[in-house]
Each structure stands twice: as C-alpha cells, then as structure tokens.
Protein backbone atom coordinates (compact mmCIF):
# COMPACT_ATOMS: atom_id res chain seq x y z
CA UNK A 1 112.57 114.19 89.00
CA UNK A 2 115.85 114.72 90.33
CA UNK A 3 115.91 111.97 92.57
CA UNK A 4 115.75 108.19 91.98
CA UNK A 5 112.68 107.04 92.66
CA UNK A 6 111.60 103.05 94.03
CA UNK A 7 107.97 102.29 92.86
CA UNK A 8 106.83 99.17 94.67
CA UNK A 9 103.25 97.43 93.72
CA UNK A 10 102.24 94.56 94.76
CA UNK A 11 101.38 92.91 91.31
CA UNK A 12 101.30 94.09 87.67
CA UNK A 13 97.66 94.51 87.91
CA UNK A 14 98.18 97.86 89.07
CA UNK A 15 100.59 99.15 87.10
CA UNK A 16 99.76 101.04 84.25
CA UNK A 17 101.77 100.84 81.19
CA UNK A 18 102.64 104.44 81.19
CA UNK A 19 104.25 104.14 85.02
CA UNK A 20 106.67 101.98 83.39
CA UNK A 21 108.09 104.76 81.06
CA UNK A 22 108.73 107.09 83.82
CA UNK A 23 112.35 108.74 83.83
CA UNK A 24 114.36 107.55 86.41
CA UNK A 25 112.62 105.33 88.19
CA UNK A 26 111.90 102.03 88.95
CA UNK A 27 108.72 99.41 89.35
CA UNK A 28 109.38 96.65 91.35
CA UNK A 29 106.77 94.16 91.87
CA UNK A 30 106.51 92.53 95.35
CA UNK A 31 103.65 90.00 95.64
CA UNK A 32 100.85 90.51 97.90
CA UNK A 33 100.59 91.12 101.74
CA UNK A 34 102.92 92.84 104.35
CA UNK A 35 105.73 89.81 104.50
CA UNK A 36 106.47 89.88 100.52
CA UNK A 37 106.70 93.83 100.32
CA UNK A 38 108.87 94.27 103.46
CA UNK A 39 111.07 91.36 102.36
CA UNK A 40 111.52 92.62 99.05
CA UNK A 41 111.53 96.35 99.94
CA UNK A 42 114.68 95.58 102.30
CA UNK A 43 116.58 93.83 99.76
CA UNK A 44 116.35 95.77 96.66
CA UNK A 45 119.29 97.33 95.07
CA UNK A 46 120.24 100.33 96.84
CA UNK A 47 123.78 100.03 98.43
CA UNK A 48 124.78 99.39 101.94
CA UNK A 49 127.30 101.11 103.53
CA UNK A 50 128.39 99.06 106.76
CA UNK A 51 125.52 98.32 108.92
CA UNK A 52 123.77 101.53 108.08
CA UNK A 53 121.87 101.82 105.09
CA UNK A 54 122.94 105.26 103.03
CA UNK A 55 120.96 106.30 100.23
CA UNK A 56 121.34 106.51 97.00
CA UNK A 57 123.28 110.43 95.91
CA UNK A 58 120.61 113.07 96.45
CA UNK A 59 118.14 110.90 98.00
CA UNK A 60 115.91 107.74 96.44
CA UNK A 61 112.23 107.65 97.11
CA UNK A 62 110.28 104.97 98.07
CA UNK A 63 106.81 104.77 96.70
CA UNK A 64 103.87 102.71 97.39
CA UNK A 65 101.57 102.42 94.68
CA UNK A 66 98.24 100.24 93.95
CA UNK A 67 94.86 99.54 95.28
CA UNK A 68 93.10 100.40 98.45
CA UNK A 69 90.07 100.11 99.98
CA UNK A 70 88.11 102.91 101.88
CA UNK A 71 87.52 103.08 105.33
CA UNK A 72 85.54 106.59 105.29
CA UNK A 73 82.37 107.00 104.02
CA UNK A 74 83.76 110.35 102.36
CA UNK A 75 86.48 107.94 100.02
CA UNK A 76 84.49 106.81 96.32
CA UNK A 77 85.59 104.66 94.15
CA UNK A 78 88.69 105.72 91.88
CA UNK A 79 89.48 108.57 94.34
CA UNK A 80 92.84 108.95 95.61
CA UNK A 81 95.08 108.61 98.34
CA UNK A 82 98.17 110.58 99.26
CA UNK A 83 99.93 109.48 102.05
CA UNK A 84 103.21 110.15 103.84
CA UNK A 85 102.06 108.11 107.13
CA UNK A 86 101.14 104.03 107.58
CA UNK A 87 99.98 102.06 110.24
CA UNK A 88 100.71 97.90 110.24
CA UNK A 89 97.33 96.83 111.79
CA UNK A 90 97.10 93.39 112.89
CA UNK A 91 94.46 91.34 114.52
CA UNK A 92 94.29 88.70 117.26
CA UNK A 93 91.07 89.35 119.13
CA UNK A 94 90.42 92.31 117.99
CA UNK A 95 92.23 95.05 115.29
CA UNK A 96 94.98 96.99 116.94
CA UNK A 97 96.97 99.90 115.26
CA UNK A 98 100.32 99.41 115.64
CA UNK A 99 103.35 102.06 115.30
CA UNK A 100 103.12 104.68 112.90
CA UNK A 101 105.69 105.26 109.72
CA UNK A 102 105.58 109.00 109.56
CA UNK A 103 107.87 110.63 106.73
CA UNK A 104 108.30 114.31 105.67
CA UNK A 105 105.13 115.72 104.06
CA UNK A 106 106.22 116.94 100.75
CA UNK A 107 103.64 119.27 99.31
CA UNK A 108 101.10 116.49 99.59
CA UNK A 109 98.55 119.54 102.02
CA UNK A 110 98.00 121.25 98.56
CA UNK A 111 96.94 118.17 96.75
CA UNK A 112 94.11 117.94 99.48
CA UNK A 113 90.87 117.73 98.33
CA UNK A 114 91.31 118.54 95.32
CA UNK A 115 89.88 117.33 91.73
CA UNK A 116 91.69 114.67 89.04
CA UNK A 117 88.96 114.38 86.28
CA UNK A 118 86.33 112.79 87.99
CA UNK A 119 87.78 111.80 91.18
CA UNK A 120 89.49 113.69 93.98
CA UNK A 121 92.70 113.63 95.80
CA UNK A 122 92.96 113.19 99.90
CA UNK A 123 95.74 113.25 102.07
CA UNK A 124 95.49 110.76 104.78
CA UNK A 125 97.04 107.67 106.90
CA UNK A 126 96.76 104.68 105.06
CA UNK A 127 96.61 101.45 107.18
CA UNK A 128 97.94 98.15 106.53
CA UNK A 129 96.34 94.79 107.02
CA UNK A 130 97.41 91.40 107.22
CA UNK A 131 94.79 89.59 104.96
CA UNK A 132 92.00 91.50 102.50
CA UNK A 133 89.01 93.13 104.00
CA UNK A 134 86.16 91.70 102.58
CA UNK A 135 82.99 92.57 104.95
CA UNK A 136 82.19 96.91 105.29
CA UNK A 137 81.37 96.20 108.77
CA UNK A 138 85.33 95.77 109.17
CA UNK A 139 86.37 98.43 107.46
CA UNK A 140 84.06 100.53 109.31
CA UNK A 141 85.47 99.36 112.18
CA UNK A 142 88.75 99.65 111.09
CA UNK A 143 88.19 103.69 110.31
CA UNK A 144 87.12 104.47 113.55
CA UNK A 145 89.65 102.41 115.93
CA UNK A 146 92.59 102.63 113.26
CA UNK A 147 92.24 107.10 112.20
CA UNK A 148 93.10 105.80 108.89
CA UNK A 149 90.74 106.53 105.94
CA UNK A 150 92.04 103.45 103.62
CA UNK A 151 93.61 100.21 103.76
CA UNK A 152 96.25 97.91 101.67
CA UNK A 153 98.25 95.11 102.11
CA UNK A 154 101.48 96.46 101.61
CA UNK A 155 102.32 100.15 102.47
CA UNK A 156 103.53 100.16 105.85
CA UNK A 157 105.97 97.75 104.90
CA UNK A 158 107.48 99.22 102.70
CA UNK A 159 107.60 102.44 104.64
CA UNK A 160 109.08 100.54 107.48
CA UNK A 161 112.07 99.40 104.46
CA UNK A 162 112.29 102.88 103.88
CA UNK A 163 112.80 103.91 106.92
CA UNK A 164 115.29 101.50 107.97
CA UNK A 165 117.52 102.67 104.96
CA UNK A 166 116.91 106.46 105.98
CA UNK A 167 115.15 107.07 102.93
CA UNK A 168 111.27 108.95 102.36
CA UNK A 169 108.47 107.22 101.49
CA UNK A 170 104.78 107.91 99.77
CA UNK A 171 102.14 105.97 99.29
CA UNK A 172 99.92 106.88 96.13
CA UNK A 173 96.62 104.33 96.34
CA UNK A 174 93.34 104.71 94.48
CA UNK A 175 90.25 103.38 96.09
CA UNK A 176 88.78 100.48 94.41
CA UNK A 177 86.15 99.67 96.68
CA UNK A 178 84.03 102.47 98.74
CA UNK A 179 83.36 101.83 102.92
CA UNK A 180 79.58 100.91 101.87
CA UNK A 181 80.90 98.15 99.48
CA UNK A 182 81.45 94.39 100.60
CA UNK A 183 84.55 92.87 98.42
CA UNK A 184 82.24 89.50 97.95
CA UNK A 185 79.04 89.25 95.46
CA UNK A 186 80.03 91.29 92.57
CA UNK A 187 78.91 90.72 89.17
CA UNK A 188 81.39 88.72 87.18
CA UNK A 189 82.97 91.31 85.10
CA UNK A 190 82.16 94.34 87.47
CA UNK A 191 85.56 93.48 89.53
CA UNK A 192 87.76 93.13 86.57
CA UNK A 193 86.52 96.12 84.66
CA UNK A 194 87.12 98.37 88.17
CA UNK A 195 90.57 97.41 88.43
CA UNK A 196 91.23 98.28 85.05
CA UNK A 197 89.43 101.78 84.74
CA UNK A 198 91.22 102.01 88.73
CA UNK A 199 94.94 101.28 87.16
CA UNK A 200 94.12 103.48 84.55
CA UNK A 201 93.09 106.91 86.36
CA UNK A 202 96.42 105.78 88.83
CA UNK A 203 98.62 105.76 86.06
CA UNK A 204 97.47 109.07 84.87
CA UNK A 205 97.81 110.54 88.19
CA UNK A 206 101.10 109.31 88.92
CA UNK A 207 102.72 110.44 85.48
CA UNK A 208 101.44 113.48 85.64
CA UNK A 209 101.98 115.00 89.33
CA UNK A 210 104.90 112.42 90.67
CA UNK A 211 107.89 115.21 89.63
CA UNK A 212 105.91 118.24 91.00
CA UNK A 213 104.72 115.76 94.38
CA UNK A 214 108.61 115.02 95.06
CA UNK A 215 110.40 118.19 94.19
C-alpha cells in the first residue's frame, strides 16, 4: 500500500491482532454509535490546510472496519461486506434513509460474490443506525425501505469525515448476525465465541486483500 491508510473500529473487539501490524496504516478506535465515530473521524491527525481539508501526499484512505448485521436474507454469518457507499438512517416515526456517502469504487465489482474460506464477499450499501438492531422484523424492514443489505453503527460517519476532508472511504464489515437472527436470547457463550471466530476471518481478510482492494 502506497497510500496511508485510516482504519477506524469502533472498539478493540473487532480488531484482530494481525490488523495492527499492517504497513502503513493506522487503527484508531472510536467508541460506539454514529456521534463518537464522526467526532473522532473529523479530528484525527491529518493536516488542515486553511478551511479546506487537503489530504495527506498521494491520498489517505479512510476505512471502516467491524461488525454488521444483515439485512438480506442472502448475507450468513461471517460473510463479508465491501462497501464504497453508506446511508445514516435515523428513526422518528418510522426509519428514513437519509443522504448517501458515495466514494469511487475501487476494484471492489471483482470481489463480488466471491469465496474467502468459508464465507463469501458482497459488494453493497451498508446503512447506518442510530442505536443496535435487536428484533429481525427491523432489519427486515430496514432492507427493503433502506436498499442496503447490512447495518452498523458507525460507517456513514466516518464516510461523511472522509468526505469532508476530500479523502475515499471503504467500509470492510463481516456479518455477525444473519436477517433471520434476533440479537436477544442467545446462549451465554454463543455471542462471545461469534465475535471472536467473526474478528478472526476479518482480520484475515483485511491483511490479505487491503493492498490489492486500494491499489
């Protein structure tokens, strides 16, 4: 990787050990939900130049990376998510989409649909709530109003960071929970052990394709 490249997670939970050893790059950890990765995204360490943000020589990278949850009934557990577009959702009275982030698409068409040992890559929009999604009737919902086939807490925020400093973004997010699968009732250590086998397979994916993804 040529290019200096920003990976923002919302908490060390889903940041594999190996992500950390990545040449020239970065992890910064922003807390959960939309506020804490915007805030945090728009205040990092990349210089200002006036009241226009310029990036960093040849171009930084803003990445999104962490856990998602699947709002199409095609998305499995541990699968992944490339995306180069976000939506901030919010909700009142109802759940309404609000404007989209849209960046340059990299190469992320010939990742699509394809295998990483036992999952499988998608490119899609990911959409970004304001609080987690715990019922499937939701994210159903959420699928078909929203066009988005997965949602986090913080990736259109930090797209909208990007943005602002006239930088790209990506969001890499692997499913932890399928469209079929209510985040309440599971067995004590089935959560835990998901988000670890979940960090790991991210990890691996990120180390492996991040250079060829960017270049």
């Amino acid at each position: 990787m040529s290019n200096p490249v920003l990976i923002f997670a919302a908490t060390r939970w889903e940041v594999s050990p190996e992500i950390y050893q990545l040449p020239n790059t970065a992890v910064i950890l922003t807390g959960m939900g939309m506020d804490n990765a915007y805030h945090v995204g728009a205040h990092c360490n990349v210089p200002l130049h006036g009241e226009r943000t310029v990036p960093l020589p040849g171009q930084s990278l803003f990445l999104s990376i962490g856990f998602s949850g699947s709002t199409h009934e095609s998305l499995r557990p541990y699968d992944i998510v490339l995306a180069n577009a976000a939506y901030p959702i919010t909700y009142s009275k109802r759940w309404e989409t609000k404007k989209e982030f849209k960046f340059p698409e990299w190469n992320l068409s010939l990742y699509h649909n394809t295998p990483f040992e036992k999952s499988r890559v998608v490119w899609g929009r990911i959409g970004t709530v304001p609080r987690v999604i715990w019922l499937t009737r939701t994210k159903k919902i959420l699928g078909n109003a929203g066009g988005v086939c997965a949602v986090d807490m913080e990736s259109c925020a930090v797209a909208r960071a990007a943005q602002e400093r006239y930088l790209p973004f990506l969001a890499i997010r692997i499913i932890l929970d399928s469209i079929d699968e209510p985040l309440i009732g599971w067995r004590p250590w089935e959560f835990p052990s998901r988000v670890f086998k979940a960090r790991k397979i991210l990890g691996r994916f990120v180390s492996r394709n991040i250079s060829h993804i960017v270049s």
